[in-house]
C-alpha atoms as a PDB file:
ATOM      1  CA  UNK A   1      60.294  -4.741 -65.246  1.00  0.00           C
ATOM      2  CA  UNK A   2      62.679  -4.120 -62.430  1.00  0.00           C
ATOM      3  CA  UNK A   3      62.494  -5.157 -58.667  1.00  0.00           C
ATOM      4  CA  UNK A   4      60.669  -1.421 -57.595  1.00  0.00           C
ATOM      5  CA  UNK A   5      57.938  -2.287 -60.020  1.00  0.00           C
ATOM      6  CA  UNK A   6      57.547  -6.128 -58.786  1.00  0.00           C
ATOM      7  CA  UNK A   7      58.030  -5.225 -55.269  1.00  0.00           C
ATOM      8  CA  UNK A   8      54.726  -2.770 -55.993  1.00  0.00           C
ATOM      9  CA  UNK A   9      52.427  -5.343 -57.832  1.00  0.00           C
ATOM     10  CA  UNK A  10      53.132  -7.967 -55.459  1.00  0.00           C
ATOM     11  CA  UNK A  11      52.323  -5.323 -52.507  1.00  0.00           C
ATOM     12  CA  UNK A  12      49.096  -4.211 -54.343  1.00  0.00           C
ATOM     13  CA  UNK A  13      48.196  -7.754 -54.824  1.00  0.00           C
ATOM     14  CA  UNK A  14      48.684  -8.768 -50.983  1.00  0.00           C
ATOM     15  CA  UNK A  15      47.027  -5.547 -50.047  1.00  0.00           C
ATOM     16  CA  UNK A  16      43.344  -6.975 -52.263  1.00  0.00           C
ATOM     17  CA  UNK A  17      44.062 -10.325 -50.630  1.00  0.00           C
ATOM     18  CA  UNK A  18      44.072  -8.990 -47.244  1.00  0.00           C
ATOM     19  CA  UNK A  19      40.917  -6.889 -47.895  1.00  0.00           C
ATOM     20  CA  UNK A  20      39.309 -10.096 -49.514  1.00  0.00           C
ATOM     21  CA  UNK A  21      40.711 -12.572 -46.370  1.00  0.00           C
ATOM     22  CA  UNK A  22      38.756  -9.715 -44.518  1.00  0.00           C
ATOM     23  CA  UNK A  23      35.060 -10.070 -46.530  1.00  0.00           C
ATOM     24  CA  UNK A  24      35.336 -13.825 -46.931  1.00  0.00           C
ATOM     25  CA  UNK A  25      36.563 -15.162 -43.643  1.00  0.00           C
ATOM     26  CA  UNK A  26      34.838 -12.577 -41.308  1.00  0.00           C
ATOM     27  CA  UNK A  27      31.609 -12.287 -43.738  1.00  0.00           C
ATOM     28  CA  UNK A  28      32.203  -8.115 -43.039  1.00  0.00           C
ATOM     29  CA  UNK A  29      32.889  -5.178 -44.792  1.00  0.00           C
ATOM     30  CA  UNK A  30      32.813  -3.282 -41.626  1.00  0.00           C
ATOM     31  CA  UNK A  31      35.689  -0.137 -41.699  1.00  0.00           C
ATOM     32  CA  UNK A  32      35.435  -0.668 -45.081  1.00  0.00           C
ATOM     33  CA  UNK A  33      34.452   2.586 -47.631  1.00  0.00           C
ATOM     34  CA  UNK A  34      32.312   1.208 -50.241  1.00  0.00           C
ATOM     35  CA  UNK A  35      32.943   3.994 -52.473  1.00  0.00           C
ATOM     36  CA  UNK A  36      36.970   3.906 -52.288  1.00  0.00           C
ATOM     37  CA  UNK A  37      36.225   0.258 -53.726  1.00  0.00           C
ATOM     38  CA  UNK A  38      33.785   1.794 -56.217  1.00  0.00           C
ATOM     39  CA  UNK A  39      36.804   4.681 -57.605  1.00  0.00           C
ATOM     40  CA  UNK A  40      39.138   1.330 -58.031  1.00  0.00           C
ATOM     41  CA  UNK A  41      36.889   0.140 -59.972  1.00  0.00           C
ATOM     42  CA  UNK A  42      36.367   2.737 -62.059  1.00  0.00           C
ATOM     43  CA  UNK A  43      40.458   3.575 -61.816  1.00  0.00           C
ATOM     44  CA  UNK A  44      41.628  -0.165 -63.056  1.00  0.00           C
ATOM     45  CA  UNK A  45      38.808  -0.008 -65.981  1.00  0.00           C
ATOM     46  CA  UNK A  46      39.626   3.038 -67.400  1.00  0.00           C
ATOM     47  CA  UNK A  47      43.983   2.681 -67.512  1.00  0.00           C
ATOM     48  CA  UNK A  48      43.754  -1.326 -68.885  1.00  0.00           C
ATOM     49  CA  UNK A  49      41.958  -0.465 -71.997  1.00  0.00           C
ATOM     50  CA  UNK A  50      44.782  -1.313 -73.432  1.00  0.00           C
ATOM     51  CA  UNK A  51      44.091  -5.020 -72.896  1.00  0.00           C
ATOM     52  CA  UNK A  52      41.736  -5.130 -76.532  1.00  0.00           C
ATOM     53  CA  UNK A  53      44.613  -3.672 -78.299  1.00  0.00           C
ATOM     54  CA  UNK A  54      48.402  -4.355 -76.976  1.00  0.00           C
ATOM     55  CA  UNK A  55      49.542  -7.200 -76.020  1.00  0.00           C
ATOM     56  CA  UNK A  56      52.706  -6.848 -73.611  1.00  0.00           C
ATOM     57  CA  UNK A  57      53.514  -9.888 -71.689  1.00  0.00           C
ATOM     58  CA  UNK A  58      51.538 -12.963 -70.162  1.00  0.00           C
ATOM     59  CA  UNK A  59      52.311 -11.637 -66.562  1.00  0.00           C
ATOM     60  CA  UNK A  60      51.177  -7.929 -67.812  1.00  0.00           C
ATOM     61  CA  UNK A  61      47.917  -8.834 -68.588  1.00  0.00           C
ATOM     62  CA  UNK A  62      47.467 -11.158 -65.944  1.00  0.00           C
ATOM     63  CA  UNK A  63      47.665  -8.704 -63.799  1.00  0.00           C
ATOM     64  CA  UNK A  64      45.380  -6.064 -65.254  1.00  0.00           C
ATOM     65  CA  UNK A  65      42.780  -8.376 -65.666  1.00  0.00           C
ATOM     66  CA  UNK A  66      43.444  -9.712 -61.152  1.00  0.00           C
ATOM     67  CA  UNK A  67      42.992  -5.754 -60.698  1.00  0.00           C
ATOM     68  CA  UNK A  68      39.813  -5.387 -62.478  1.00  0.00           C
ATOM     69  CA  UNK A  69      38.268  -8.824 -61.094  1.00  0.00           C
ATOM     70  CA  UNK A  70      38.903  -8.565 -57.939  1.00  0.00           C
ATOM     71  CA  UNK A  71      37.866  -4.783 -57.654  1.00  0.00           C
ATOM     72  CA  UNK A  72      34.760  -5.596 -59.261  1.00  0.00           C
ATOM     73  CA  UNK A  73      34.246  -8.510 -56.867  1.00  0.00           C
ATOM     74  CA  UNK A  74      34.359  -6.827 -53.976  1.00  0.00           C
ATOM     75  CA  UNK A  75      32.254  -4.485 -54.890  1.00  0.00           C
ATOM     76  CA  UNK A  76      29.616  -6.723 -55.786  1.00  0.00           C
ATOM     77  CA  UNK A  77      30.196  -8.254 -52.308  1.00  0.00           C
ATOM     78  CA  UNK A  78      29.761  -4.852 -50.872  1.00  0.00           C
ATOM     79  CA  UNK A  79      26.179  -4.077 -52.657  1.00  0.00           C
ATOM     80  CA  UNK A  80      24.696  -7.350 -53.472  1.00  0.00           C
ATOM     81  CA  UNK A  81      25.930 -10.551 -51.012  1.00  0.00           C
ATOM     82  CA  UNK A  82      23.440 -10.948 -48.504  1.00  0.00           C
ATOM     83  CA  UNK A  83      25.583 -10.947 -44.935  1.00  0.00           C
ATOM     84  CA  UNK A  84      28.260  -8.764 -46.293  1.00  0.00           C
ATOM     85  CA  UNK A  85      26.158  -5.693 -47.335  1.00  0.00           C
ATOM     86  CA  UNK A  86      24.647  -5.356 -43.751  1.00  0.00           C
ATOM     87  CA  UNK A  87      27.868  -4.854 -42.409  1.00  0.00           C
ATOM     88  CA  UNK A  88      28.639  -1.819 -44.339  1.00  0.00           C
ATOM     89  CA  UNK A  89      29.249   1.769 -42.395  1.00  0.00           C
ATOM     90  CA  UNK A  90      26.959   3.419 -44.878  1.00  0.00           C
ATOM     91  CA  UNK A  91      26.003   6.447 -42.330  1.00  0.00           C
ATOM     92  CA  UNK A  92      30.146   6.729 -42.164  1.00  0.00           C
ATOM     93  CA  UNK A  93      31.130   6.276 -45.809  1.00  0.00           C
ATOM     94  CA  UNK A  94      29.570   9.720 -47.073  1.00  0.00           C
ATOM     95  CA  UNK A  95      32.333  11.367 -48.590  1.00  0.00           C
ATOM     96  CA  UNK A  96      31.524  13.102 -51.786  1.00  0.00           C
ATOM     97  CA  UNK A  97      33.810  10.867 -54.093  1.00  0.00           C
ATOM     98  CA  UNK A  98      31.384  12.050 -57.679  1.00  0.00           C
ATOM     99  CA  UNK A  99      33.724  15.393 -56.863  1.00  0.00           C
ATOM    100  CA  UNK A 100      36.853  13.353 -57.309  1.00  0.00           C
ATOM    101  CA  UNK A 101      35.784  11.382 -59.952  1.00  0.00           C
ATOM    102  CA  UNK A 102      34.727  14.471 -62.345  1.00  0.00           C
ATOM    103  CA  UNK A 103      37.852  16.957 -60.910  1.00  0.00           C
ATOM    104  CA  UNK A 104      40.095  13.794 -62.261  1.00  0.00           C
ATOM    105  CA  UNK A 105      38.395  13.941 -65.888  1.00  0.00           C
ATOM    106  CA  UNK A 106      38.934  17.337 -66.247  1.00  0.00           C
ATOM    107  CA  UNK A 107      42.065  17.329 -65.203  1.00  0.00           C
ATOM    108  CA  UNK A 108      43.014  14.224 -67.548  1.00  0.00           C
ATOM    109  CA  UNK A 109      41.423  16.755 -70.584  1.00  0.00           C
ATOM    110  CA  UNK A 110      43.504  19.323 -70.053  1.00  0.00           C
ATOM    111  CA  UNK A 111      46.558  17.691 -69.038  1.00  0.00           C
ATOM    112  CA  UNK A 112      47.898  14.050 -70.996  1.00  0.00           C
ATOM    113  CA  UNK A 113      50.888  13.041 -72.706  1.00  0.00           C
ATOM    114  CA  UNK A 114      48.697  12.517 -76.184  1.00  0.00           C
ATOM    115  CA  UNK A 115      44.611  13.466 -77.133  1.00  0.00           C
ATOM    116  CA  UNK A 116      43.666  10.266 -77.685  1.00  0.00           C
ATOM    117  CA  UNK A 117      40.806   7.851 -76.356  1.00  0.00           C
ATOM    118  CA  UNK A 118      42.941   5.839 -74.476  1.00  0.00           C
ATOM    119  CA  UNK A 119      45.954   8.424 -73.380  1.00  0.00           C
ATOM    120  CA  UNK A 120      43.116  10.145 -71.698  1.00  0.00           C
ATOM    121  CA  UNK A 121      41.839   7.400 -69.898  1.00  0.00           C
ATOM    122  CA  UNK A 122      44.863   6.541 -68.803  1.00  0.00           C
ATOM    123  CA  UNK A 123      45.475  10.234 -67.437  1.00  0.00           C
ATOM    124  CA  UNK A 124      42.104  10.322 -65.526  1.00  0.00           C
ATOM    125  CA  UNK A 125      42.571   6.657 -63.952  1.00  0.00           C
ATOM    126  CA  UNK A 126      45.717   8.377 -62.573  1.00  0.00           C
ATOM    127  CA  UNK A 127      44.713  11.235 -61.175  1.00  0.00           C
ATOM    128  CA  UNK A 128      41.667   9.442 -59.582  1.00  0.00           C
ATOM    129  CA  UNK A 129      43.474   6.440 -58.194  1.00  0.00           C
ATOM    130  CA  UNK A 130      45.714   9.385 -56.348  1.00  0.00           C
ATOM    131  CA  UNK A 131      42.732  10.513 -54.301  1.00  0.00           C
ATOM    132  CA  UNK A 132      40.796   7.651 -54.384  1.00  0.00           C
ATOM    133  CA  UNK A 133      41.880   6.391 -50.974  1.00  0.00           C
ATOM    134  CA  UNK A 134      40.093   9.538 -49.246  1.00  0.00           C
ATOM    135  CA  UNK A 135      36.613   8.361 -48.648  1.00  0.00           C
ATOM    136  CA  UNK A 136      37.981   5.492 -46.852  1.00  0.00           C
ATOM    137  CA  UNK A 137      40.669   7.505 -44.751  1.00  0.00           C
ATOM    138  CA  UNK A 138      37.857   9.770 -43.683  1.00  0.00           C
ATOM    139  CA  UNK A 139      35.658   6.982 -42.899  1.00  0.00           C
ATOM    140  CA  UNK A 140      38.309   5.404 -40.570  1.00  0.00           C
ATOM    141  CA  UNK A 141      38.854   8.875 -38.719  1.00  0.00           C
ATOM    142  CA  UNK A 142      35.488   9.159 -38.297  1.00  0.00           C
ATOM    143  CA  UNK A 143      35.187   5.497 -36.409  1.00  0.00           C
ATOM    144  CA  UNK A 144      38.079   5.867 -34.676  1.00  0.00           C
ATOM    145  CA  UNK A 145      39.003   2.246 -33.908  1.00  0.00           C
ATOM    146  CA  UNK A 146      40.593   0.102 -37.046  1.00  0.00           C
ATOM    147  CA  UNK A 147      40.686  -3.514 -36.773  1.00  0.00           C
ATOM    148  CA  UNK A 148      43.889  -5.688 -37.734  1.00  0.00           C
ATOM    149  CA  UNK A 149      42.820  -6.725 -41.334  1.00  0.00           C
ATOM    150  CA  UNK A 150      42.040  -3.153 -42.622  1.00  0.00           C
ATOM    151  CA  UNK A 151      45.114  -1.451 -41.157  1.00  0.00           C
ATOM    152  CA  UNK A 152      46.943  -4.179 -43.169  1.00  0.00           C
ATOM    153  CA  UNK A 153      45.057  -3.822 -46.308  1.00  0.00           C
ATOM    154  CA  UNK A 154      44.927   0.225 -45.944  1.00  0.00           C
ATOM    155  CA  UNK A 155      49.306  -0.145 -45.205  1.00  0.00           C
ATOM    156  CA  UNK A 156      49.999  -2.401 -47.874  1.00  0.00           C
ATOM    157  CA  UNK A 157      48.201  -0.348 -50.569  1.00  0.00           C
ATOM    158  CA  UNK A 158      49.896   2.762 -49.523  1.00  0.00           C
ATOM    159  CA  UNK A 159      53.206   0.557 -49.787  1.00  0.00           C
ATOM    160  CA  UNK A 160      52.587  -0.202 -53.108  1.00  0.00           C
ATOM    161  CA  UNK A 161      52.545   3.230 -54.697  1.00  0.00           C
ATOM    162  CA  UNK A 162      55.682   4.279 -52.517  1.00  0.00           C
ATOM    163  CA  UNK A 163      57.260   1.293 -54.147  1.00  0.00           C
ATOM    164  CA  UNK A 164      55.881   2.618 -58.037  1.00  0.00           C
ATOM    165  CA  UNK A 165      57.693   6.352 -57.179  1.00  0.00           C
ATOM    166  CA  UNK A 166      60.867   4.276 -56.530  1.00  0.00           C
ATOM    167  CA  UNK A 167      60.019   2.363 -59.888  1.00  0.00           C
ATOM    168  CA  UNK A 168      59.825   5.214 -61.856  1.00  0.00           C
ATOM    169  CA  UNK A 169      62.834   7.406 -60.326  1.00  0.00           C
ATOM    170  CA  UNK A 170      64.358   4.193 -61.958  1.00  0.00           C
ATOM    171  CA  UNK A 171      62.829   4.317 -65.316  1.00  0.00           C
ATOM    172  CA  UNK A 172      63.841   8.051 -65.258  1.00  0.00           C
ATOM    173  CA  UNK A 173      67.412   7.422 -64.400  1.00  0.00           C
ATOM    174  CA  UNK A 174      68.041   4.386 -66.210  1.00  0.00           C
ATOM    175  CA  UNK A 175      65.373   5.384 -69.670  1.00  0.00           C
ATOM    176  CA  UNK A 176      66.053   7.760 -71.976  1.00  0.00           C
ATOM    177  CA  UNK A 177      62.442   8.175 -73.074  1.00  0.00           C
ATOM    178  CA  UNK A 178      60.756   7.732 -69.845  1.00  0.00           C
ATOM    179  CA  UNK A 179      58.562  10.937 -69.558  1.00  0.00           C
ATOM    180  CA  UNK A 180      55.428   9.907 -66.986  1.00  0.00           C
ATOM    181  CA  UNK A 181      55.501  12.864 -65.494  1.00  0.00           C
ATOM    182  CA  UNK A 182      52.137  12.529 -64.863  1.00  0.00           C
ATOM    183  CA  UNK A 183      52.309   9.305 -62.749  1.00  0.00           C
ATOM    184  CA  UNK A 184      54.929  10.492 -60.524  1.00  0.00           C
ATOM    185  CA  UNK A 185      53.299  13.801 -59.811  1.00  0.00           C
ATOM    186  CA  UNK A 186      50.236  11.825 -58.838  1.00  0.00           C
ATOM    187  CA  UNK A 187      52.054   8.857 -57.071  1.00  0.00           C
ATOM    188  CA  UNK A 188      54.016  11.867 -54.471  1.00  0.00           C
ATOM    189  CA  UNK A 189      50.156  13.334 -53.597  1.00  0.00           C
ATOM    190  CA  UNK A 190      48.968   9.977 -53.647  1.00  0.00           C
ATOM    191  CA  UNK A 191      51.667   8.634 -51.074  1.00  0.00           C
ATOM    192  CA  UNK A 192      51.388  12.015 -49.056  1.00  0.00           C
ATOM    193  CA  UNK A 193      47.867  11.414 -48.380  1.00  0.00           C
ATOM    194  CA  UNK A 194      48.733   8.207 -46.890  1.00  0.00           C
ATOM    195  CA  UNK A 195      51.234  10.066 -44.217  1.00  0.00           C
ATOM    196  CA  UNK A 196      49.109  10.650 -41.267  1.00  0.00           C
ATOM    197  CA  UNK A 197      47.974   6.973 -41.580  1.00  0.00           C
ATOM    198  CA  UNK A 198      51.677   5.562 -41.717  1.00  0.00           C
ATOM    199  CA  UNK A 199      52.687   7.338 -38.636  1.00  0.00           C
ATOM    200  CA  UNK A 200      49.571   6.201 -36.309  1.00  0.00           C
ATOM    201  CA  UNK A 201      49.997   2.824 -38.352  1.00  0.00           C
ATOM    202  CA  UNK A 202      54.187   2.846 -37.084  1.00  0.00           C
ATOM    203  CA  UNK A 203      53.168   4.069 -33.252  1.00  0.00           C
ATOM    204  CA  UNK A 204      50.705   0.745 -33.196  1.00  0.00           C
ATOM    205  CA  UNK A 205      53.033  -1.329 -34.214  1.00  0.00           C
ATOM    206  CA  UNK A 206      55.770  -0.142 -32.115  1.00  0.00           C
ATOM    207  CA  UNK A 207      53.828  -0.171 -29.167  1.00  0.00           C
ATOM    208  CA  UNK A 208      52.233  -3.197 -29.547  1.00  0.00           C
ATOM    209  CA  UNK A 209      48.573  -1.947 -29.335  1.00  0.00           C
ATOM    210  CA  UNK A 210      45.460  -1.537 -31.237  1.00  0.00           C
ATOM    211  CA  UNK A 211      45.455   0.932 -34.247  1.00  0.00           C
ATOM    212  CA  UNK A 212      43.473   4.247 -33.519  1.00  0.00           C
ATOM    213  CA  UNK A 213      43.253   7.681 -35.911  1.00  0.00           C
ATOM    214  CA  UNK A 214      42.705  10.842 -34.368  1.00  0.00           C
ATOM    215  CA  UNK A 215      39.065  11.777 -35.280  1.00  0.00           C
END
């Protein structure tokens, strides 16, 4: 643990508590891409398989098992709760995402630090968590307009992986051993995709005004 990696939990963690202020207070999923949600999902459930066979700290799994809940739970929210679901941009949110999901696999099989089970897993919930933010950048572009709560949830959880490259530039510097190659590739593309979105996010706040992507 160092303060790069707890800076990046705690920022991933505020970023899911903005996007569940957003569904429980407003009773909306609006802006929202359903299947970004659904790739977490899939992304936190394949890397902590780990949790029914190592046991690393109280805090460690803790926080595997937040991820997992709360991505499942807002997924649920976006499918099943009755007021939630209607607010869903379902004729926006039609990015391709099986593309990603099978791309990542394939990738993970060819390139891991060891063939096994869970080393592979771990690979392909890496790649995929690096592109899994596109169906809901699209899906903003293509609306235009994004309100206050998902601007903050969509900052935050690019924040949080800028914060994990700066973790493990520290691991490699200060490690002997540390050899994830494999999550920093993936954290600089993931983190680059979030680029355009930073700037429009900075000229918003700077000017004081209402966020807006170029469509």
């Amino acid at each position: 643990m160092n303060i790069f990696r707890l800076a990046g939990d705690m920022t991933h963690l505020l970023s899911i508590l903005v996007l569940l202020l957003k569904i429980y207070a407003t009773k909306s999923c609006s802006g929202i891409s359903r299947k970004t949600q659904e790739l977490y999902a899939i992304v936190f459930m394949a890397r902590y398989l780990d949790l029914f066979t190592d046991f690393i700290s109280v805090y460690n799994t803790f926080m595997k098992l937040i991820f997992i809940a709360s991505s499942l739970a807002i997924v649920w929210c976006m499918r099943f709760h009755p007021v939630v679901r209607r607010s869903y941009d379902r004729e926006l949110d039609t990015f391709r995402y099986f593309f990603l999901v099978g791309a990542s696999f394939a990738l993970a099989l060819v390139w891991h630090d060891k063939f096994t089970l869970q080393e592979v897993f771990w690979a392909f919930s890496i790649y995929l968590e690096a592109v899994a933010i596109l169906p809901q950048l699209v899906l903003l572009q293509r609306s235009g307009n994004v309100d206050n709560l998902t601007g903050q949830y969509v900052f935050f959880l690019g924040a949080y992986r800028a914060f994990y490259i700066l973790n493990w530039i520290y691991r490699y510097l200060t490690e002997p051993r540390f050899t994830r190659w494999i999550a920093g590739i993936s954290g600089v593309v993931q983190t680059a995709l979030y680029a355009d979105f930073f700037y429009y996010y900075f000229i918003s706040w700077k000017n004081n005004s209402k966020l807006k992507l170029p469509a």
